[in-house]
N, C-alpha and C. Protein backbone atom coordinates (compact mmCIF):
# COMPACT_ATOMS: atom_id res chain seq x y z
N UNK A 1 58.94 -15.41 126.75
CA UNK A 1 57.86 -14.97 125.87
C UNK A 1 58.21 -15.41 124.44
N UNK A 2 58.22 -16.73 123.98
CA UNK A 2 58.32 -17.12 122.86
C UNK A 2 57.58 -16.70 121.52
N UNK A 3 56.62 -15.96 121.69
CA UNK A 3 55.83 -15.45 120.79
C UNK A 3 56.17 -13.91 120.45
N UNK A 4 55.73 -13.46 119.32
CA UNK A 4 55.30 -12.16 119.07
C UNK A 4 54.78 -11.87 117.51
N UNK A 5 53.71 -10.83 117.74
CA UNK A 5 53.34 -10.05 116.54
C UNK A 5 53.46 -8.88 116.21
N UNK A 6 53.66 -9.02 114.79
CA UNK A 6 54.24 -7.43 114.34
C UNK A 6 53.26 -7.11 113.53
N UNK A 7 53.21 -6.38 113.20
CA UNK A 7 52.08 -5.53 112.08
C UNK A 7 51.68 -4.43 111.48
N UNK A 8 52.12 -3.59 110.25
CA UNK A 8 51.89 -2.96 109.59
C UNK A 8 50.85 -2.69 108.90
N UNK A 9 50.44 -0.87 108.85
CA UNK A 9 49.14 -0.80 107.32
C UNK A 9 49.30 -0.69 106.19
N UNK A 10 48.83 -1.73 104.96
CA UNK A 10 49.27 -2.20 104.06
C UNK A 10 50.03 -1.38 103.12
N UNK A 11 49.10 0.35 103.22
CA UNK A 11 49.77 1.83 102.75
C UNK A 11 50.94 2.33 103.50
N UNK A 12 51.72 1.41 104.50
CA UNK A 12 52.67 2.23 104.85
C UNK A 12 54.12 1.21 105.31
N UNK A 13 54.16 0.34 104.76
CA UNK A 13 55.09 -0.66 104.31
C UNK A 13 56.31 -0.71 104.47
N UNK A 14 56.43 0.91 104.63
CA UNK A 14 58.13 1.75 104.73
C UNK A 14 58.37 1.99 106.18
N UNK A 15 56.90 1.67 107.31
CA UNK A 15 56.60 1.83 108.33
C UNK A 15 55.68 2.78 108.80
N UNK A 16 54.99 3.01 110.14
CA UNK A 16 55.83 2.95 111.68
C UNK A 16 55.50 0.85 111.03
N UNK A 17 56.08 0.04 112.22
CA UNK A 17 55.59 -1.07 112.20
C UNK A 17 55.29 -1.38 113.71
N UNK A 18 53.82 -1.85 114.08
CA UNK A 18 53.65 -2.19 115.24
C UNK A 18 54.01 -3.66 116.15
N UNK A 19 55.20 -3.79 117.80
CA UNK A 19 56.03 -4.83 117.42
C UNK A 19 55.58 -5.29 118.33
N UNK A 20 54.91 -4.74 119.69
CA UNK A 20 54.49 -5.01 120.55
C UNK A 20 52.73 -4.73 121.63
N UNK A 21 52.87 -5.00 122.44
CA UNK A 21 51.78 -4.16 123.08
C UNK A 21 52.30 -3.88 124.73
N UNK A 22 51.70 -3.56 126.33
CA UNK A 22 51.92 -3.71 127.03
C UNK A 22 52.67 -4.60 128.07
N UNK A 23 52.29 -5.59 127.34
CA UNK A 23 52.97 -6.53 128.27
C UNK A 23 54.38 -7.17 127.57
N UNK A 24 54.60 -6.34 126.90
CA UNK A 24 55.84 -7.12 125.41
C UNK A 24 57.26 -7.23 126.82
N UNK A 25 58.08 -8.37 126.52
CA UNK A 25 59.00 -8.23 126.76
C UNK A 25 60.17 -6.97 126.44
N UNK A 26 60.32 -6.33 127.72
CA UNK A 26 60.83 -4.70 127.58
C UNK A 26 62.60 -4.74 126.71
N UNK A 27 63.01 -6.04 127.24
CA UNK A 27 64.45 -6.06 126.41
C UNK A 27 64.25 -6.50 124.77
N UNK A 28 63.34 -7.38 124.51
CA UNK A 28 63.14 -7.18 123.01
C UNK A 28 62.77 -5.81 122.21
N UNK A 29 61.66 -4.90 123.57
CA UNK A 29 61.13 -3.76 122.96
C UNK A 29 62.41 -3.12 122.31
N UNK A 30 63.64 -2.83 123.82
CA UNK A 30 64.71 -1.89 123.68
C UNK A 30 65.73 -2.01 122.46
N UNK A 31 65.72 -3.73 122.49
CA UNK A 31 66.87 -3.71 121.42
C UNK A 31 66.07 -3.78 119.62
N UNK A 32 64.77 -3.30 120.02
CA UNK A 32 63.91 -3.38 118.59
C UNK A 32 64.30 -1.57 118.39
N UNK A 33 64.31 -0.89 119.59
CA UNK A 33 64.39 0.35 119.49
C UNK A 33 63.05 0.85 119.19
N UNK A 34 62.24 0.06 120.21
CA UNK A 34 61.00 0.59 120.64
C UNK A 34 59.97 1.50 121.10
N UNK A 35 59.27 2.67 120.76
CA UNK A 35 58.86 3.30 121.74
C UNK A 35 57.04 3.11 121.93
N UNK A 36 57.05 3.13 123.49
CA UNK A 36 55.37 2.65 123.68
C UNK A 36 54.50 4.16 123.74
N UNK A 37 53.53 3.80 122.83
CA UNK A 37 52.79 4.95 122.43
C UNK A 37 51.02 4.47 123.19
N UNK A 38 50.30 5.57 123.62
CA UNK A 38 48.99 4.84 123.60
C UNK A 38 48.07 5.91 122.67
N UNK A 39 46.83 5.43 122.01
CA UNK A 39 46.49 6.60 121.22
C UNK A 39 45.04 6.85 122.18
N UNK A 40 44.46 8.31 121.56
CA UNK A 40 43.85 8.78 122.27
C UNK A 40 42.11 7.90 122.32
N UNK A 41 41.64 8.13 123.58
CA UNK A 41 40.91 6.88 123.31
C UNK A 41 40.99 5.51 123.63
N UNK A 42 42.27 4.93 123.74
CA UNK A 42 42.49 3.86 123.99
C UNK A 42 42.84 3.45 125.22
N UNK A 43 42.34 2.25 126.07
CA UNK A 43 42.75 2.37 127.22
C UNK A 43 43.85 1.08 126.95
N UNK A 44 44.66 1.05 126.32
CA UNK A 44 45.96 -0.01 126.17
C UNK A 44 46.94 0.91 125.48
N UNK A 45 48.10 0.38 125.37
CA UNK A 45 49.42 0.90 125.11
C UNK A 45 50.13 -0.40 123.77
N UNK A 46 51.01 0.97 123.06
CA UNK A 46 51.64 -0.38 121.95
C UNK A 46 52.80 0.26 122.01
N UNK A 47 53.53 -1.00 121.31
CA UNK A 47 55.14 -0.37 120.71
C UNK A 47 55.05 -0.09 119.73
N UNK A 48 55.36 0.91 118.87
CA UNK A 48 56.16 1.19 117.51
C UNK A 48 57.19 1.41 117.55
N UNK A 49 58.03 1.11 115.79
CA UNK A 49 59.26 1.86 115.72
C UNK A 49 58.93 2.04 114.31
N UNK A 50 59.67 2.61 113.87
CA UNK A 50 59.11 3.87 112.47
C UNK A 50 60.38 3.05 111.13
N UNK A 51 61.28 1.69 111.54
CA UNK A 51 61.49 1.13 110.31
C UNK A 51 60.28 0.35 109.72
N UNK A 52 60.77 -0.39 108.54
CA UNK A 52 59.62 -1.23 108.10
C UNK A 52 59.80 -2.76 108.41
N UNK A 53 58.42 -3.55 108.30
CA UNK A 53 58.48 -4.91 108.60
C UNK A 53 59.63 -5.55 108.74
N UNK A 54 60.50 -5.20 107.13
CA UNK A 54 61.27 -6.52 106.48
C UNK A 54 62.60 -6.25 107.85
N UNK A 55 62.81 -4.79 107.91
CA UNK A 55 63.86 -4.64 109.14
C UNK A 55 63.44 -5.09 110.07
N UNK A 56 62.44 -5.29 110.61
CA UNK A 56 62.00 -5.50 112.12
C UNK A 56 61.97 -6.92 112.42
N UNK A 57 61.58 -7.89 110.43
CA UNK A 57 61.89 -9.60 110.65
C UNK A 57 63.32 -9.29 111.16
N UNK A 58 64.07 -8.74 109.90
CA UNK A 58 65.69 -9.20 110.57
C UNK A 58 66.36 -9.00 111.35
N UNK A 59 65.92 -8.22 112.53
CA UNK A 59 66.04 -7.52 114.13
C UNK A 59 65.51 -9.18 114.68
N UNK A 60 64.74 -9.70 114.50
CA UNK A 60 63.80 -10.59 115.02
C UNK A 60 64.67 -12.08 114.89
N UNK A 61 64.87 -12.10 113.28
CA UNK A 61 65.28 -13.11 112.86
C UNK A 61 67.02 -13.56 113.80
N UNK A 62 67.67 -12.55 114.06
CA UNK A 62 69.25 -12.22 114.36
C UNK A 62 68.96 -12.90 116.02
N UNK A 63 67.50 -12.58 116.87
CA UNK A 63 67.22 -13.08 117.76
C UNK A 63 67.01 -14.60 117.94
N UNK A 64 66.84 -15.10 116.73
CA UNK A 64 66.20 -16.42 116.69
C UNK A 64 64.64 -16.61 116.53
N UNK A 65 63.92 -15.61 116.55
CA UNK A 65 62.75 -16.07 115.90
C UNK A 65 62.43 -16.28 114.75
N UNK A 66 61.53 -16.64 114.67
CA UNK A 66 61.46 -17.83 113.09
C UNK A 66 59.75 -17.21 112.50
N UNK A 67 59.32 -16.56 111.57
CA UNK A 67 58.19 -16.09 110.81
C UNK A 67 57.52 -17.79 111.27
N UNK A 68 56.23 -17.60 111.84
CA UNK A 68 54.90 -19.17 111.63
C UNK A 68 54.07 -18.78 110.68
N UNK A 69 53.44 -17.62 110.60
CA UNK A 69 52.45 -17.10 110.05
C UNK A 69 52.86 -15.69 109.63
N UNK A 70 51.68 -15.38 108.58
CA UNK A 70 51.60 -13.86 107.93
C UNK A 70 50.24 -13.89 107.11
N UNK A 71 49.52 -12.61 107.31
CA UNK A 71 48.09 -12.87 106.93
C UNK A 71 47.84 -11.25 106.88
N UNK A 72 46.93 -11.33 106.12
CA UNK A 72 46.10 -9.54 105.50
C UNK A 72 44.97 -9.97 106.15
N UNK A 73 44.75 -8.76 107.22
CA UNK A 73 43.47 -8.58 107.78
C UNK A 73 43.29 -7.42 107.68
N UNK A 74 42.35 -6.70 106.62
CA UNK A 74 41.77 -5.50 105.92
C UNK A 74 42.86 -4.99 105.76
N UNK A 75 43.43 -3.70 106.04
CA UNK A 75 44.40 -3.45 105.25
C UNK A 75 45.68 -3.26 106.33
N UNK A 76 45.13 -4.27 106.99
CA UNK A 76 46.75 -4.41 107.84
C UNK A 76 47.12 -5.66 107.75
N UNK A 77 49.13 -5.95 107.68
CA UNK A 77 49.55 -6.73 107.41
C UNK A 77 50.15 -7.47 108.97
N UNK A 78 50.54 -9.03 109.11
CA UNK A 78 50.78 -9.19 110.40
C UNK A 78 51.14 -10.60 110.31
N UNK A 79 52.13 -10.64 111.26
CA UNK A 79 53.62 -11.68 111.20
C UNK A 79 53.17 -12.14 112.16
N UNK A 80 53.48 -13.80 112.67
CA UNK A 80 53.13 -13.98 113.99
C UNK A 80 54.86 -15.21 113.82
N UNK A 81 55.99 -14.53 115.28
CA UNK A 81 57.28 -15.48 115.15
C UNK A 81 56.66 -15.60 116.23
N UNK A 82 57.86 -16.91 116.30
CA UNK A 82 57.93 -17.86 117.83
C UNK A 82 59.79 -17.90 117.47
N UNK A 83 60.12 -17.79 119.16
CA UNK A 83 61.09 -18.64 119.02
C UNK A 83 61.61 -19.57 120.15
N UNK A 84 61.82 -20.78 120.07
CA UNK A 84 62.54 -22.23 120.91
C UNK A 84 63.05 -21.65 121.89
N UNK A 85 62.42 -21.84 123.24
CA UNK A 85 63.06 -21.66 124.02
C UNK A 85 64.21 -23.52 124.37
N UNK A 86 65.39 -23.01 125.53
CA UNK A 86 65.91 -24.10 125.72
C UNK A 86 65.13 -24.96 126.55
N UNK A 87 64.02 -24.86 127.44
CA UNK A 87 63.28 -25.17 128.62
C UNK A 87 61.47 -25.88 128.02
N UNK A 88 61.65 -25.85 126.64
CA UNK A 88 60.80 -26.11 125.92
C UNK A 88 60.29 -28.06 126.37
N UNK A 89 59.32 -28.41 126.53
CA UNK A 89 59.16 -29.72 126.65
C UNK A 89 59.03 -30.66 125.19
């Protein structure tokens, strides 16, 4: 799973930060120190963890993923890494 997005609301910066969703790879969740929440209403499930972004790049970064993108969509903020797999063509 070479991809992932993270994403924070722009008022809360200090965190929760959102890292995953359902189908997230469960050993990135664990070693993000993940927990999957669903809210009421919703028929899907996410990860949070309650540091902020900049910790959750460098949890990310220590993995080898690499920031592609980052963009404000209304008042949430959101990272999109990739990282190289060896099997890559």
């Amino acid at each position: 799973m070479p991809y992932i997005l993270i994403s924070t609301q722009i008022r809360l910066e200090t965190g929760p930060t959102m890292v995953g969703d359902e189908y997230s790879d469960l050993s990135i969740m664990n070693y993000l120190g993940a927990r999957k929440t669903t809210m009421l209403g919703n028929n899907f499930s996410e990860y949070h963890v309650d540091e902020p972004p900049r910790l959750v790049l460098d949890k990310l970064d220590k993995m080898g993923f690499r920031v592609v993108s980052m963009t404000g969509v209304g008042q949430t903020l959101v990272w999109c890494l990739h990282k190289e797999t060896s099997d890559a063509l």
